[in-house]
N, C-alpha and C. Protein backbone atom coordinates (compact mmCIF):
# COMPACT_ATOMS: atom_id res chain seq x y z
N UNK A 1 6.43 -38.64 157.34
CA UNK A 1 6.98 -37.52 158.07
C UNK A 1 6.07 -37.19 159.24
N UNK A 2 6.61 -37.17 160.50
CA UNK A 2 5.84 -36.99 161.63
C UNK A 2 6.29 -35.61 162.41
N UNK A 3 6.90 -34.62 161.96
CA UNK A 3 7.25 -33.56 162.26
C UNK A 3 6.80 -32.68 161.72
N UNK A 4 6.52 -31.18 162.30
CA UNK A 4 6.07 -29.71 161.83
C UNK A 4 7.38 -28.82 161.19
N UNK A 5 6.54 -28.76 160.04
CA UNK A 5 7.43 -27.57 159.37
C UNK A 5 6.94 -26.03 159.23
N UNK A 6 7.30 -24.89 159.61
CA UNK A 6 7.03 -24.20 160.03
C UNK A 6 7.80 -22.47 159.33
N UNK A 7 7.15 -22.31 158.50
CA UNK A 7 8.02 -21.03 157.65
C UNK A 7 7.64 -19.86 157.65
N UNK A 8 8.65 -18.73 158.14
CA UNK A 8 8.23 -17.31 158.44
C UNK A 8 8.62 -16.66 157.36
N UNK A 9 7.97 -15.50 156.86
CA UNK A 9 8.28 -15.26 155.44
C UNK A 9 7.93 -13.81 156.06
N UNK A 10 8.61 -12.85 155.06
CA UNK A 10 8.51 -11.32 155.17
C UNK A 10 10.29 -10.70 154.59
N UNK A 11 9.89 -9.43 154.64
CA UNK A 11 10.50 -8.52 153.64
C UNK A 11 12.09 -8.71 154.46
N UNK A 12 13.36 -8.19 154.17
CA UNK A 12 14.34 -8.12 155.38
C UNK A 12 14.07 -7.15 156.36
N UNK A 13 14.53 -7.51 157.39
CA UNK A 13 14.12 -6.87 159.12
C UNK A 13 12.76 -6.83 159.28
N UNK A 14 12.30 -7.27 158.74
CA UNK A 14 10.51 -7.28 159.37
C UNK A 14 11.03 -8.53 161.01
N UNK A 15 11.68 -8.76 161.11
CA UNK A 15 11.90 -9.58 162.30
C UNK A 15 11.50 -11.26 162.19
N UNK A 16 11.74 -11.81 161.02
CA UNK A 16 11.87 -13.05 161.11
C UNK A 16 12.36 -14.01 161.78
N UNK A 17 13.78 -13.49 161.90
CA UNK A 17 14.80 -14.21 162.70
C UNK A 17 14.37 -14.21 164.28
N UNK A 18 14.48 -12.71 164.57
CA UNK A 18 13.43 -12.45 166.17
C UNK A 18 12.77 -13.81 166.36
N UNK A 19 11.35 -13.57 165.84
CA UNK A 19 10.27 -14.68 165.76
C UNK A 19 11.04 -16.06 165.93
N UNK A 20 11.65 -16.50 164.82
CA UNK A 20 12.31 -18.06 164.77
C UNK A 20 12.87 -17.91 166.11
N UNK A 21 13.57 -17.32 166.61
CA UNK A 21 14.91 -17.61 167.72
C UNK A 21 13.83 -17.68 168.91
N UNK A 22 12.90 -16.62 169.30
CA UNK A 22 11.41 -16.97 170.26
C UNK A 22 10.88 -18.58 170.46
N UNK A 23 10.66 -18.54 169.03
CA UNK A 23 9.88 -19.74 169.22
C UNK A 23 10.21 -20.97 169.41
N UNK A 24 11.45 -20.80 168.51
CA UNK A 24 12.69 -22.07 169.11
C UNK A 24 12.52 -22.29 170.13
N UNK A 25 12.84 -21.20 171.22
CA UNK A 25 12.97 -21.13 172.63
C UNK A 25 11.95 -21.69 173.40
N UNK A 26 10.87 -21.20 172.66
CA UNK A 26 9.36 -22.03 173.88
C UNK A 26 9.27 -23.16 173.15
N UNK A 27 9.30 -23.64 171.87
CA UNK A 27 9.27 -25.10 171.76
C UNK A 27 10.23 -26.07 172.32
N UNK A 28 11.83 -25.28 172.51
CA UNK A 28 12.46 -26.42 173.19
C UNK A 28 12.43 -26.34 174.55
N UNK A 29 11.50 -25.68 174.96
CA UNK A 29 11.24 -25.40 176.81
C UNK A 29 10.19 -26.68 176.82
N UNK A 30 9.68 -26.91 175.70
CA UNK A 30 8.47 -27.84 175.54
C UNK A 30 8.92 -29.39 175.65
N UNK A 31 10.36 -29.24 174.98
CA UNK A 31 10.81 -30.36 175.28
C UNK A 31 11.01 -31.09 173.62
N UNK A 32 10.75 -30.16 172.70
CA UNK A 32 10.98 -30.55 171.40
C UNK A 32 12.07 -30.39 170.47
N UNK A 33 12.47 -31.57 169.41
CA UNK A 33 13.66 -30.96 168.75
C UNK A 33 13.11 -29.96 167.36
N UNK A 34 14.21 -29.06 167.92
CA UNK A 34 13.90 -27.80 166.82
C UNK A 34 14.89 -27.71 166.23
N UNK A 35 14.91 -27.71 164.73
CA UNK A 35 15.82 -27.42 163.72
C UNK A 35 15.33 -25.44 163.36
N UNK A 36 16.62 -25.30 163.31
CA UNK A 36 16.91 -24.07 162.87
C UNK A 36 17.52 -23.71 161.02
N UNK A 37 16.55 -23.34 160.30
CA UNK A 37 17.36 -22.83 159.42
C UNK A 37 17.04 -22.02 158.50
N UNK A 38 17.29 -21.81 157.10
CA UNK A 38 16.95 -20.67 156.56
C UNK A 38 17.46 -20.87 154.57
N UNK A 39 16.01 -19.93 153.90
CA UNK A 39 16.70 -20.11 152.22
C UNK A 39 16.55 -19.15 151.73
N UNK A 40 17.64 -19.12 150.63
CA UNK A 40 17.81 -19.96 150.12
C UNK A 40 19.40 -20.28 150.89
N UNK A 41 19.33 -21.35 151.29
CA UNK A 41 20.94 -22.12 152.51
C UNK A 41 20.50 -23.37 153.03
N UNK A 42 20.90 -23.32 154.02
CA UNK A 42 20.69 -24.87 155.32
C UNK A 42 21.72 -25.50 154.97
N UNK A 43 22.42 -25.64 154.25
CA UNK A 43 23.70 -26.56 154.47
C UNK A 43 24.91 -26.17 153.42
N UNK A 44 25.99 -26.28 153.53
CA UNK A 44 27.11 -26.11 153.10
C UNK A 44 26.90 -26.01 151.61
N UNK A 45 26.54 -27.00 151.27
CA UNK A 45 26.28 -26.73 149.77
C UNK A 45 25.80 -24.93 149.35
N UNK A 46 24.21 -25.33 149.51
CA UNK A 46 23.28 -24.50 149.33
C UNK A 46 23.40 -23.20 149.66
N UNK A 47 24.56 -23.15 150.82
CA UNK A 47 25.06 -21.49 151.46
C UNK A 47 26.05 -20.57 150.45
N UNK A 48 26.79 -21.79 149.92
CA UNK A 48 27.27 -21.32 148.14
C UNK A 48 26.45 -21.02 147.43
N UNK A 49 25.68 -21.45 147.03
CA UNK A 49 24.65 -20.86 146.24
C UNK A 49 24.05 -19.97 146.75
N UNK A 50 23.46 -19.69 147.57
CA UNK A 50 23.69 -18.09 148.11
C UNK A 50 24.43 -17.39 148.40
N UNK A 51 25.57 -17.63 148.75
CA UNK A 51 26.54 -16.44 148.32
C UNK A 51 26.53 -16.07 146.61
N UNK A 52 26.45 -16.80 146.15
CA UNK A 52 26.50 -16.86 144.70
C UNK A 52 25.35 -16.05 144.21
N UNK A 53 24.43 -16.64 144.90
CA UNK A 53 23.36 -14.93 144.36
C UNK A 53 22.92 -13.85 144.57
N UNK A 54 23.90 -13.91 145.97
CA UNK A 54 23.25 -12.16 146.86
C UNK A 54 25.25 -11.49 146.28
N UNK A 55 26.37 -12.49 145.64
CA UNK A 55 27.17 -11.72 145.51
C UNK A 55 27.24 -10.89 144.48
N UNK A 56 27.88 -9.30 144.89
CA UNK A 56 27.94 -8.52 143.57
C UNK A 56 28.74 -8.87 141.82
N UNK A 57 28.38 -8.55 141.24
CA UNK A 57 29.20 -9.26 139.56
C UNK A 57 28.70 -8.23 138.65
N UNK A 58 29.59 -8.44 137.56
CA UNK A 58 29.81 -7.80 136.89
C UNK A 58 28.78 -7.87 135.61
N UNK A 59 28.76 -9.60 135.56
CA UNK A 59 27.70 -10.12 134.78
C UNK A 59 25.98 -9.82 135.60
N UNK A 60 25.45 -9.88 134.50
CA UNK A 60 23.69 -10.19 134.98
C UNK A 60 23.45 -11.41 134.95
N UNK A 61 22.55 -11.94 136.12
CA UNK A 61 21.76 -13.29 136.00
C UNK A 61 20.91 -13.31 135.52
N UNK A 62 20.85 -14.12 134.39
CA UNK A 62 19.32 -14.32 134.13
C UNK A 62 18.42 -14.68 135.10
N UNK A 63 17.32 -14.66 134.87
CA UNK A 63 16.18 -15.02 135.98
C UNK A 63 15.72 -16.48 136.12
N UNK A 64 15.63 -16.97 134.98
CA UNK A 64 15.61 -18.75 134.69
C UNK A 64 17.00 -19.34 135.48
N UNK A 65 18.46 -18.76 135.37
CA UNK A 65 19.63 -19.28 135.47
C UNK A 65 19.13 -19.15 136.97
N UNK A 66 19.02 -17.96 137.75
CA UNK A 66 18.20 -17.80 139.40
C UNK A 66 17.55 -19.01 139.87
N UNK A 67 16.77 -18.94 138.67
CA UNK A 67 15.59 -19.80 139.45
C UNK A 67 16.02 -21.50 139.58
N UNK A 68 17.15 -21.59 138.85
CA UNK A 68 17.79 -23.25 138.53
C UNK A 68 18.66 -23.33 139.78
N UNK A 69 19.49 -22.12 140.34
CA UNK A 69 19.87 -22.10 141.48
C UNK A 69 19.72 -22.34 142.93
N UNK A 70 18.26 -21.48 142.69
CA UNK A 70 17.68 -21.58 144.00
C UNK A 70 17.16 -22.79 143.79
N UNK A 71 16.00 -23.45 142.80
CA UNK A 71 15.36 -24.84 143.18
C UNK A 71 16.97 -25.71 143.33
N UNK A 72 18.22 -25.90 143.12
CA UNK A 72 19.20 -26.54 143.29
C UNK A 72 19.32 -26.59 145.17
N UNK A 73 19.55 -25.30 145.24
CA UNK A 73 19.69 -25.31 146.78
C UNK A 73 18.42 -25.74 147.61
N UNK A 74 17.54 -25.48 147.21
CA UNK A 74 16.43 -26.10 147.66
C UNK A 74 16.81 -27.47 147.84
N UNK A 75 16.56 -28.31 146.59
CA UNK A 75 16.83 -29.56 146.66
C UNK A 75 17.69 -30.54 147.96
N UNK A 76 19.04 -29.85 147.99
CA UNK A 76 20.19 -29.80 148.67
C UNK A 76 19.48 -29.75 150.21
N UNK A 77 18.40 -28.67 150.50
CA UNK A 77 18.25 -28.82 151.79
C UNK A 77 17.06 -29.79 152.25
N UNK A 78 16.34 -29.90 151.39
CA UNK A 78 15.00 -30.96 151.45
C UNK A 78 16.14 -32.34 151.75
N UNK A 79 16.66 -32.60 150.80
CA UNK A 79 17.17 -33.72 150.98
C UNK A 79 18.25 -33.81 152.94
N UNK A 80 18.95 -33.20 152.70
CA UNK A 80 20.21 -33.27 153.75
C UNK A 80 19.54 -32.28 155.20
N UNK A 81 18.78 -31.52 155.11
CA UNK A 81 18.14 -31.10 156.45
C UNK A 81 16.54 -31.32 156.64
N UNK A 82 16.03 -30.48 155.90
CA UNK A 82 14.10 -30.63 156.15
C UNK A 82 13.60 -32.21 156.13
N UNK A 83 13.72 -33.30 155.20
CA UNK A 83 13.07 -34.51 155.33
C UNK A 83 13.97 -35.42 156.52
N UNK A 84 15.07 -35.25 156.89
CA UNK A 84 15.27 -35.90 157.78
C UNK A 84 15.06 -35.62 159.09
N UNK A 85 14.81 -34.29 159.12
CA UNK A 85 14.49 -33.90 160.61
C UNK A 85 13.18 -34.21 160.83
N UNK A 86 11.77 -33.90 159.72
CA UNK A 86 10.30 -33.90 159.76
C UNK A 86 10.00 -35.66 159.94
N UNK A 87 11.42 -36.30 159.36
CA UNK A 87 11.18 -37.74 159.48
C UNK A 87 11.49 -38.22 160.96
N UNK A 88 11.79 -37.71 162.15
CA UNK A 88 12.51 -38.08 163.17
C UNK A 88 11.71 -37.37 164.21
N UNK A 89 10.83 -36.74 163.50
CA UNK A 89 9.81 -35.65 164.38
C UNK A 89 10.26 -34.64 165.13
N UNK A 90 10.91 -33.82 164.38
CA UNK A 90 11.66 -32.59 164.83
C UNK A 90 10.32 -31.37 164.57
N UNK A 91 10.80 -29.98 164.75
CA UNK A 91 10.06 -28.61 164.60
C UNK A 91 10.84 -28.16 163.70
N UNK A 92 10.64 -28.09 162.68
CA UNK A 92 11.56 -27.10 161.27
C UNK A 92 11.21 -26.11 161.27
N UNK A 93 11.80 -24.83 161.79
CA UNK A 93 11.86 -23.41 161.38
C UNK A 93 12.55 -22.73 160.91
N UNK A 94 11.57 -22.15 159.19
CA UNK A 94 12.96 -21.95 158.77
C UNK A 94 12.74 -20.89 157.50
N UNK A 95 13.30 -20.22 158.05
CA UNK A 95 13.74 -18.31 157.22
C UNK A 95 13.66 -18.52 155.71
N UNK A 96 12.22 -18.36 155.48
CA UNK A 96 11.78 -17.86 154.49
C UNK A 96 11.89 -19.54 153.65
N UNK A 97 10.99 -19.73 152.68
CA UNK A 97 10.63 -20.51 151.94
C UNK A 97 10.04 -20.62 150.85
N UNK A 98 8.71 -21.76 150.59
CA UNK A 98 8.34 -21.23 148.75
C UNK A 98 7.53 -19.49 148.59
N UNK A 99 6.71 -18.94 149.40
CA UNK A 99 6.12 -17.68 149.23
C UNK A 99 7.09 -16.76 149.00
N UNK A 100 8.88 -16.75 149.51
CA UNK A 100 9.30 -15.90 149.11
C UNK A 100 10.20 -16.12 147.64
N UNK A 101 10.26 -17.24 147.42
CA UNK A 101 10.76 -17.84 146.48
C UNK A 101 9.73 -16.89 144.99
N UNK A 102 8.76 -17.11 145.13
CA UNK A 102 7.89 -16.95 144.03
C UNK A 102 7.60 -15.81 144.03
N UNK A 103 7.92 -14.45 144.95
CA UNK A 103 7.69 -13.53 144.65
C UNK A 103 8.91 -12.83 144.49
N UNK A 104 10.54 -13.01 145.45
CA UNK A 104 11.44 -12.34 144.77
C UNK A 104 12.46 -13.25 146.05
N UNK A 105 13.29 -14.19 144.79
CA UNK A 105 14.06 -14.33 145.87
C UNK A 105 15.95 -13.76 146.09
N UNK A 106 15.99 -14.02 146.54
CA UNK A 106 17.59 -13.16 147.21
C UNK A 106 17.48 -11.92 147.06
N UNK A 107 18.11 -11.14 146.28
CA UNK A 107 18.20 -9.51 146.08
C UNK A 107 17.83 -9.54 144.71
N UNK A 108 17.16 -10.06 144.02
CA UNK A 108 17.49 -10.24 142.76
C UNK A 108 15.76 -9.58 142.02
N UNK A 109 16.12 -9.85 140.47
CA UNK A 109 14.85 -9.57 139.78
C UNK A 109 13.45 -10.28 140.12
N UNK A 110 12.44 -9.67 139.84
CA UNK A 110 11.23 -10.49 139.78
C UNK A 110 10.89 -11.34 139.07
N UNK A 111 10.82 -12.47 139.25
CA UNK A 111 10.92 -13.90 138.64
C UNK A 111 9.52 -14.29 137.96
N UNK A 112 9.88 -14.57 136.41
CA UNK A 112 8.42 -14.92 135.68
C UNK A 112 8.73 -16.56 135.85
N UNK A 113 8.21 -16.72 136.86
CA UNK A 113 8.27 -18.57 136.94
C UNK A 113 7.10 -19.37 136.02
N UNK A 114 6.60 -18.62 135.57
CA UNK A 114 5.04 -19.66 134.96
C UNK A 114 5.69 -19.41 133.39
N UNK A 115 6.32 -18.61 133.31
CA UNK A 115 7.22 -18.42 131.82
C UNK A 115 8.43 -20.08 131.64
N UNK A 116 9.10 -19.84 132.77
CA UNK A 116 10.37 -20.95 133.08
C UNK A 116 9.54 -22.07 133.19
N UNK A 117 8.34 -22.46 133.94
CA UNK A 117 7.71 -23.78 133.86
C UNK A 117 6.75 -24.47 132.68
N UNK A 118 6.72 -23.39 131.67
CA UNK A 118 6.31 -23.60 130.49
C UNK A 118 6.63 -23.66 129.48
N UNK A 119 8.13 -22.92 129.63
CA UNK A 119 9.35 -23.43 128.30
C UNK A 119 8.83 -24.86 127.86
């Protein structure tokens, strides 16, 4: 992989997006390809699965069932956006990643992940 990956992380409206859409801008003034994107999403798949966990229900998610979700969509975008762009030497920027993952991701509960990786 010969490309920069590049992840802005913070609470909602702290101005992430701001930042990404900036910097886009002066890196492709630079003359570089910049991928734009954002998780838990980046591609068709994975944007289901976020709808799926920021949507309201009736049921509760478990937090393990969360966390199988999001590493799913993850997967989905590593594969089909992030490694092919970092492989082609693109600029990946992209809305939020593992730091927010591990402390709370979508709208959801606080995630005991060292519990789920030790089942």
């Amino acid at each position: 992989m010969s490309g920069l990956f590049i992840t802005l992380e913070g609470p909602e409206g702290a101005g992430k997006s701001t930042n990404r859409d900036y910097l886009a801008a002066r890196l492709r003034e630079q003359g570089l390809d910049v991928v734009l994107t954002r998780e838990p999403g980046g591609t068709p798949l994975a944007e289901k699965v976020r709808e799926l966990l920021l949507a309201p229900s009736d049921e509760s998610m478990a937090a393990d069932t969360e966390l199988l979700l999001v590493f799913a969509a993850r997967a989905q975008h590593l594969a089909q956006v992030i490694r092919p762009a970092l492989d082609r030497g693109a600029v990946v920027l992209c809305d939020r990643f593992t730091s927010s993952l591990f402390r709370r991701p979508s709208n959801c509960k606080p995630m005991r992940t060292y519990e789920f990786f030790s089942a």
